[in-house]
N, C-alpha and C. Protein backbone atom coordinates (compact mmCIF):
# COMPACT_ATOMS: atom_id res chain seq x y z
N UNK A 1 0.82 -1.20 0.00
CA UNK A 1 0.00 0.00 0.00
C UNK A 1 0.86 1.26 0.00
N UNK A 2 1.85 1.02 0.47
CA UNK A 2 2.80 2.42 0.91
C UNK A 2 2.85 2.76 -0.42
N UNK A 3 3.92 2.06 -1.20
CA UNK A 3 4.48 2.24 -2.50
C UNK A 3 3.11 2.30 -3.36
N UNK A 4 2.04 2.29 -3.80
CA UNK A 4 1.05 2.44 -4.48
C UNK A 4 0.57 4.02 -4.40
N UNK A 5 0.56 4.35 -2.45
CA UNK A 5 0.43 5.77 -2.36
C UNK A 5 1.42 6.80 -2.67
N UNK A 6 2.35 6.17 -2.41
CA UNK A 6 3.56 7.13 -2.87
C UNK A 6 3.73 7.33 -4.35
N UNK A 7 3.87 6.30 -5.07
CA UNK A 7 3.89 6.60 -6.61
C UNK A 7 2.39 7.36 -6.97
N UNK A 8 0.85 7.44 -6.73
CA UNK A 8 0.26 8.39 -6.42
C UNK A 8 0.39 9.90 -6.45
N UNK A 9 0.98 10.00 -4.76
CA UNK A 9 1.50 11.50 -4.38
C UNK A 9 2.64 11.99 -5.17
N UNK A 10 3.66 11.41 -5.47
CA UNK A 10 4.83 11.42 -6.38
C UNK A 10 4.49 11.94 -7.78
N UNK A 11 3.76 11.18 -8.63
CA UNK A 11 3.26 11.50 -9.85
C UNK A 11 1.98 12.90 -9.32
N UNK A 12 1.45 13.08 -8.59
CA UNK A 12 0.96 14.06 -8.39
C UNK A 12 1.56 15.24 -8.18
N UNK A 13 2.70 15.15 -7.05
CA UNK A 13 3.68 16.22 -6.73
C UNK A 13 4.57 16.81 -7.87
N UNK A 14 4.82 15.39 -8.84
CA UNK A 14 5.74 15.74 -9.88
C UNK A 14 5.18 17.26 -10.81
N UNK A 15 3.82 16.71 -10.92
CA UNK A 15 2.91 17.12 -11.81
C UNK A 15 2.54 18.58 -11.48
N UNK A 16 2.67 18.67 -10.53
CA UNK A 16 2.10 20.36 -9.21
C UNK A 16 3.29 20.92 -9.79
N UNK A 17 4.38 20.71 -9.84
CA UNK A 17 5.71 21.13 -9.51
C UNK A 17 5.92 21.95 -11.03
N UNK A 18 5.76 21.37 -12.12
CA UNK A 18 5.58 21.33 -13.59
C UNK A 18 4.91 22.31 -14.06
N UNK A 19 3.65 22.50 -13.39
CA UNK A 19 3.01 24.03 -13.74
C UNK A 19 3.00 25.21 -13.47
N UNK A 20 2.42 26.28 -14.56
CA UNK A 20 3.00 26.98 -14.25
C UNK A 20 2.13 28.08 -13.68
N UNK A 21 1.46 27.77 -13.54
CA UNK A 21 0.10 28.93 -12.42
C UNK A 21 -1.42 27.64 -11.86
N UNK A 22 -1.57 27.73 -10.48
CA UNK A 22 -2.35 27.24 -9.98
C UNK A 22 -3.41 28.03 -9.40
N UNK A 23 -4.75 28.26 -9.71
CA UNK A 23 -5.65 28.90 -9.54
C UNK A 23 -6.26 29.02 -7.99
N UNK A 24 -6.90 29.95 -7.71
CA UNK A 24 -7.41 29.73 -6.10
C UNK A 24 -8.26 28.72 -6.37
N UNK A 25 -9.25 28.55 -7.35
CA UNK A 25 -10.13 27.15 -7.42
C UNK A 25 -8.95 25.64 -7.70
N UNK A 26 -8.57 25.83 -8.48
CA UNK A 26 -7.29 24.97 -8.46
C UNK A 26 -7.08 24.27 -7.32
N UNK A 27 -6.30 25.24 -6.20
CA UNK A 27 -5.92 24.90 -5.09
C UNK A 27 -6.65 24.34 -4.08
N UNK A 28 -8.02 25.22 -4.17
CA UNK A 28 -9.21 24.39 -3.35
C UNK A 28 -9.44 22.83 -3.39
N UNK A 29 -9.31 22.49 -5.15
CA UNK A 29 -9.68 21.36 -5.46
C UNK A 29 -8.49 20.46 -4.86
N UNK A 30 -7.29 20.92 -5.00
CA UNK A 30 -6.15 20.43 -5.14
C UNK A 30 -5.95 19.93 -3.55
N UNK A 31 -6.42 20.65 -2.84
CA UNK A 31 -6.17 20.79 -1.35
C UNK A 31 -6.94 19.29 -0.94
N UNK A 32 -8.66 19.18 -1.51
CA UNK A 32 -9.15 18.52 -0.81
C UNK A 32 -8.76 17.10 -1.28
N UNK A 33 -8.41 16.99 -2.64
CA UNK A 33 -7.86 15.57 -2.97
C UNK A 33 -6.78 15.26 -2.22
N UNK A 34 -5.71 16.11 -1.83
CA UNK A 34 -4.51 15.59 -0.76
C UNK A 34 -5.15 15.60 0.44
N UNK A 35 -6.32 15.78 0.73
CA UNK A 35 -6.83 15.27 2.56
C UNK A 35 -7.38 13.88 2.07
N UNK A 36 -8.02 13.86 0.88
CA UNK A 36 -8.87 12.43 0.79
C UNK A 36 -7.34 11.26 0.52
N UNK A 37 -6.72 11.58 -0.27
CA UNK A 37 -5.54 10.64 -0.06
C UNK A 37 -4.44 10.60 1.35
N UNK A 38 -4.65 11.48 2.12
CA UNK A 38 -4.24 11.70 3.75
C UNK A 38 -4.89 10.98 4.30
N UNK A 39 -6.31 10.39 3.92
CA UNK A 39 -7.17 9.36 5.03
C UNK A 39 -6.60 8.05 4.59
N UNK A 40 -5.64 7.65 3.85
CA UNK A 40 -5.13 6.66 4.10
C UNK A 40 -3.99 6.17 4.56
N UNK A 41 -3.59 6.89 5.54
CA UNK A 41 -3.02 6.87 6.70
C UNK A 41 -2.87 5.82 7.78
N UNK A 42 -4.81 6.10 8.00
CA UNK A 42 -4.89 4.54 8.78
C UNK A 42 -4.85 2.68 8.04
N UNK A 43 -4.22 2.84 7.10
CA UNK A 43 -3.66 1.60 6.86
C UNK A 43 -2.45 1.44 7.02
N UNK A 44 -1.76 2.57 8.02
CA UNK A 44 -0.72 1.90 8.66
C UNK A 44 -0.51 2.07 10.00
N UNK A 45 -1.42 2.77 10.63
CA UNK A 45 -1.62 2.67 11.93
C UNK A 45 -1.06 1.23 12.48
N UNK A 46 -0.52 0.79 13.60
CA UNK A 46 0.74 2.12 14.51
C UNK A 46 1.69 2.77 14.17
N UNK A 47 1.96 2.29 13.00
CA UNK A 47 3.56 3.10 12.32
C UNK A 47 2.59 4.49 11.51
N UNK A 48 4.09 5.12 11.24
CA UNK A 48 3.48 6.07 10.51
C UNK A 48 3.62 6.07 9.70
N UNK A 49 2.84 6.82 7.92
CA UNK A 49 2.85 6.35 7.22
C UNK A 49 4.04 6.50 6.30
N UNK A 50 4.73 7.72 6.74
CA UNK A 50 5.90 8.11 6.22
C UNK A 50 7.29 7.12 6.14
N UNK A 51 7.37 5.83 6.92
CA UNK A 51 7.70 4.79 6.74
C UNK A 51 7.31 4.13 5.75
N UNK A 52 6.33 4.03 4.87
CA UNK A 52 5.79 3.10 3.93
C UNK A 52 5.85 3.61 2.63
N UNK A 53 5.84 5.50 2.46
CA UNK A 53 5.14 5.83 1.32
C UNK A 53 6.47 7.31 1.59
N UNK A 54 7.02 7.28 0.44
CA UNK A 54 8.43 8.31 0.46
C UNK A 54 7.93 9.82 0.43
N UNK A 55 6.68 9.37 -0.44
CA UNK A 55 6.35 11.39 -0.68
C UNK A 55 5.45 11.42 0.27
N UNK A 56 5.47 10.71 1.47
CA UNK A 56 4.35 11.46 2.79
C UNK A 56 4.64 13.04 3.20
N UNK A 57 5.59 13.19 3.24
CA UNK A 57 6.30 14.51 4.10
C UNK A 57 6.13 15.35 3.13
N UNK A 58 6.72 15.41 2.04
CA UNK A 58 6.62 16.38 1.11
C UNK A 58 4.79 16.85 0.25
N UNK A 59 4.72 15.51 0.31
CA UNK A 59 3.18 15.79 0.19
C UNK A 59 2.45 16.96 1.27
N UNK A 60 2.46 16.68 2.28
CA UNK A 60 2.00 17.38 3.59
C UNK A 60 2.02 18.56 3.05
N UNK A 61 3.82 18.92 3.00
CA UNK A 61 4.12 20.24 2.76
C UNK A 61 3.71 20.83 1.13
N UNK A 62 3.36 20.11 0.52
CA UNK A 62 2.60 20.89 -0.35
C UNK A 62 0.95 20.93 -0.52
N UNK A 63 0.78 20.57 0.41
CA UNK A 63 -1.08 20.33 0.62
C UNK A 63 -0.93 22.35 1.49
N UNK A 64 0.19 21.74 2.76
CA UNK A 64 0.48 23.39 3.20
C UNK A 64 0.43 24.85 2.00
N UNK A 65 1.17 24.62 1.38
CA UNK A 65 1.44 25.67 0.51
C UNK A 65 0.53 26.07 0.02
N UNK A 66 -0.47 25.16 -0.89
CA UNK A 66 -1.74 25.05 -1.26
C UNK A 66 -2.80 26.11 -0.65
N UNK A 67 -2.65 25.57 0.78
CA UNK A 67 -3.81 26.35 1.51
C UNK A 67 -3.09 27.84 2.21
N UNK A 68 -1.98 28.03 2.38
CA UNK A 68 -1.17 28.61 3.11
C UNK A 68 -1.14 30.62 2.35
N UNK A 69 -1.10 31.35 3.07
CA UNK A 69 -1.10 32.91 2.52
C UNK A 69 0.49 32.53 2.29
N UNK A 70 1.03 34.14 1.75
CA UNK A 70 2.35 34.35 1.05
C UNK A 70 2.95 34.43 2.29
N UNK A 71 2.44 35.06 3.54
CA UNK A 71 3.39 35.43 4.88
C UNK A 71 3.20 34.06 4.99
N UNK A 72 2.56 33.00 5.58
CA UNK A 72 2.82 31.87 6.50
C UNK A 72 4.02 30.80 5.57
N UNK A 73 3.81 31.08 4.30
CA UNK A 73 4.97 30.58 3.40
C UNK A 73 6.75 31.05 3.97
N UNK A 74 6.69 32.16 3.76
CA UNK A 74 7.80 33.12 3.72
C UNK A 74 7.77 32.85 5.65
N UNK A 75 7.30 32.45 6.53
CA UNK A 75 7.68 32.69 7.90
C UNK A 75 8.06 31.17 8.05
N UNK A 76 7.28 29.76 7.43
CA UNK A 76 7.92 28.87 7.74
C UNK A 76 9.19 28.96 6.90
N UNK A 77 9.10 29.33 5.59
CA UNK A 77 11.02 29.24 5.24
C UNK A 77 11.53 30.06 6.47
N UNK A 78 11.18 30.84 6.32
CA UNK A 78 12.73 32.04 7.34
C UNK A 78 13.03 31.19 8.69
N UNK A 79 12.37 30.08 9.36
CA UNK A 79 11.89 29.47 10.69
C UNK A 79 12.85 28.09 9.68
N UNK A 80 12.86 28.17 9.03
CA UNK A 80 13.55 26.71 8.12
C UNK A 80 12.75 25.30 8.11
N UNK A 81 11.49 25.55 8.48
CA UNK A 81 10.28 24.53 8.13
C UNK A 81 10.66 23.77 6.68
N UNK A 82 10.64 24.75 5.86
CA UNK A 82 10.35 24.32 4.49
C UNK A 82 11.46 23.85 3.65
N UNK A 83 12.78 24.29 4.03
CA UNK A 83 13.88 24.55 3.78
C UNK A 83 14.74 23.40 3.75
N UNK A 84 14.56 22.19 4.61
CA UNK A 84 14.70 20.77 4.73
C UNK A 84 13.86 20.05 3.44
N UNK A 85 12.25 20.42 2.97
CA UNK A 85 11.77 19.98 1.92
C UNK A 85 11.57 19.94 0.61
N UNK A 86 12.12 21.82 0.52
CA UNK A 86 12.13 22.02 -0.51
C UNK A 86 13.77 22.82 -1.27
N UNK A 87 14.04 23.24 -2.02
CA UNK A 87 15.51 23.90 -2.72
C UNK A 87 14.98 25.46 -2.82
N UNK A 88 15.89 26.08 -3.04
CA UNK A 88 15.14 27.69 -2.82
C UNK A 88 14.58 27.77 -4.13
N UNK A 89 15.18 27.34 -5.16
CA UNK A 89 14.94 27.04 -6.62
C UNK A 89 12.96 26.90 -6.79
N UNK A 90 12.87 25.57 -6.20
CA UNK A 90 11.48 25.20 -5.96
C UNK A 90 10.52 26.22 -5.27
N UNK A 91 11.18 26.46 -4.05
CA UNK A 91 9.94 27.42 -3.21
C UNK A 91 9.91 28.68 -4.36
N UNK A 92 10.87 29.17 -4.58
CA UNK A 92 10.57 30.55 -5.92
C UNK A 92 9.38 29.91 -6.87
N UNK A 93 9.77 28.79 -7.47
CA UNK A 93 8.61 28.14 -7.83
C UNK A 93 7.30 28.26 -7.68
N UNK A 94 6.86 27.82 -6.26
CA UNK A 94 5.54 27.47 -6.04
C UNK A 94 4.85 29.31 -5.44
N UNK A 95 6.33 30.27 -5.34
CA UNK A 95 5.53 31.52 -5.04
C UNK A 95 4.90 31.98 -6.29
N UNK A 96 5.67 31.71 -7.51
CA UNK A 96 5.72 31.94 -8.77
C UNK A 96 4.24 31.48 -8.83
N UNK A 97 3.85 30.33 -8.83
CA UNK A 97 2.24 29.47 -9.21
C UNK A 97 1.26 29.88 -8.61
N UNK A 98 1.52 29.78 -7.45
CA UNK A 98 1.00 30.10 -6.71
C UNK A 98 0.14 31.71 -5.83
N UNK A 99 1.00 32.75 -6.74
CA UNK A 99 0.51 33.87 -6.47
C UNK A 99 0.88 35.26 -7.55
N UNK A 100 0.24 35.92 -7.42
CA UNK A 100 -0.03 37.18 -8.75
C UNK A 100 1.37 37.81 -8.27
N UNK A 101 1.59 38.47 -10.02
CA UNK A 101 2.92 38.55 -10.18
C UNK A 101 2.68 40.28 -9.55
N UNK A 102 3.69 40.73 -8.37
CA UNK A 102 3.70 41.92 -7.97
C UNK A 102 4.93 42.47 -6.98
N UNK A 103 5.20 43.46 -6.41
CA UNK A 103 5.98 43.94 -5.42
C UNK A 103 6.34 42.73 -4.69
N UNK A 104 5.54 42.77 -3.47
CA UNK A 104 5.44 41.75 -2.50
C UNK A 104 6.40 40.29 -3.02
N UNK A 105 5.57 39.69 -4.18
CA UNK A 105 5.89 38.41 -4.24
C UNK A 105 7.34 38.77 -4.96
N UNK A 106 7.55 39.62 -5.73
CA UNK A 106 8.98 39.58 -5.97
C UNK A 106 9.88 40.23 -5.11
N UNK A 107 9.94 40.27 -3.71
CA UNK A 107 10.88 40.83 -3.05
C UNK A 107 10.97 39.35 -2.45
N UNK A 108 9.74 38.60 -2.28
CA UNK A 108 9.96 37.23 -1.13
C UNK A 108 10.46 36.61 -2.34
N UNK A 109 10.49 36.56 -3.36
CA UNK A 109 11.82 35.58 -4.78
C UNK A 109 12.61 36.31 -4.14
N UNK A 110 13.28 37.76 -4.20
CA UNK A 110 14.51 38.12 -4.22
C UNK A 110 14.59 37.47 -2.80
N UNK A 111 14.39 37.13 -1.49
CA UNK A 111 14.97 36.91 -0.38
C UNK A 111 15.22 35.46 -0.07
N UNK A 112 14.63 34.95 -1.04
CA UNK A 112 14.85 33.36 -0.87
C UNK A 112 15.99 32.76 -1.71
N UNK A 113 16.11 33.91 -2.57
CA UNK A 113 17.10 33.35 -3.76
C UNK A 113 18.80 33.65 -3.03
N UNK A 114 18.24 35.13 -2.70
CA UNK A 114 19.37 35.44 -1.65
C UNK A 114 19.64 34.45 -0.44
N UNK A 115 18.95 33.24 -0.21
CA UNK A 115 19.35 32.67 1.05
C UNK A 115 19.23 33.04 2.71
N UNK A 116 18.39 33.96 2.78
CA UNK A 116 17.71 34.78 3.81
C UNK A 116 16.85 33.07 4.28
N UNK A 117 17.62 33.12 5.44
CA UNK A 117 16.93 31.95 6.10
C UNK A 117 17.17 31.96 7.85
């Protein structure tokens, strides 16, 4: 089961990663399919599932992003939450998809690229 969910989340994550603007409806949708594939979890109860299935963790953290404003993004990098999961390369990425091109979002590219952590 692990490896079934993981190649799943994997080909899903791959796929998130690849585009190049994700819509607020997008994300809504996007959000609730990674909770309905999160309820299978309890097929590995007592372990966790992140033992069984490789993209558990990273999944998480992009279900986060998904639902997450531009500050709670930019405060778990600077806190180094994200920074273990993702390359600065990537997080520029998902600010990129993830949000309208302006001031704001291009100063949090310039500070991540800079390594402000």
């Amino acid at each position: 089961m692990g490896e079934l969910l993981s190649s799943v989340l994997q080909y899903l994550n791959t796929s998130l990663t690849l585009m190049d603007d994700i819509s607020a409806d997008e994300s809504t949708f996007l959000i609730s399919l990674y909770t309905s594939l999160f309820t299978m979890e309890s097929f590995f109860h007592p372990l966790e599932a992140g033992q069984f299935c490789a993209e558990w963790l990273r999944s998480q953290y992009i279900r986060e992003l998904l639902e997450w404003r531009m500050v709670d993004i930019m405060d778990s990098w600077k806190e180094g939450l994200l920074q273990g999961v993702f390359q600065r390369d990537e997080m520029v990425g998902w600010l990129r998809k993830l949000f309208q091109d302006n001031d704001v979002r291009a100063r949090n590219i310039i500070e991540i690229q800079r390594g402000y952590s």
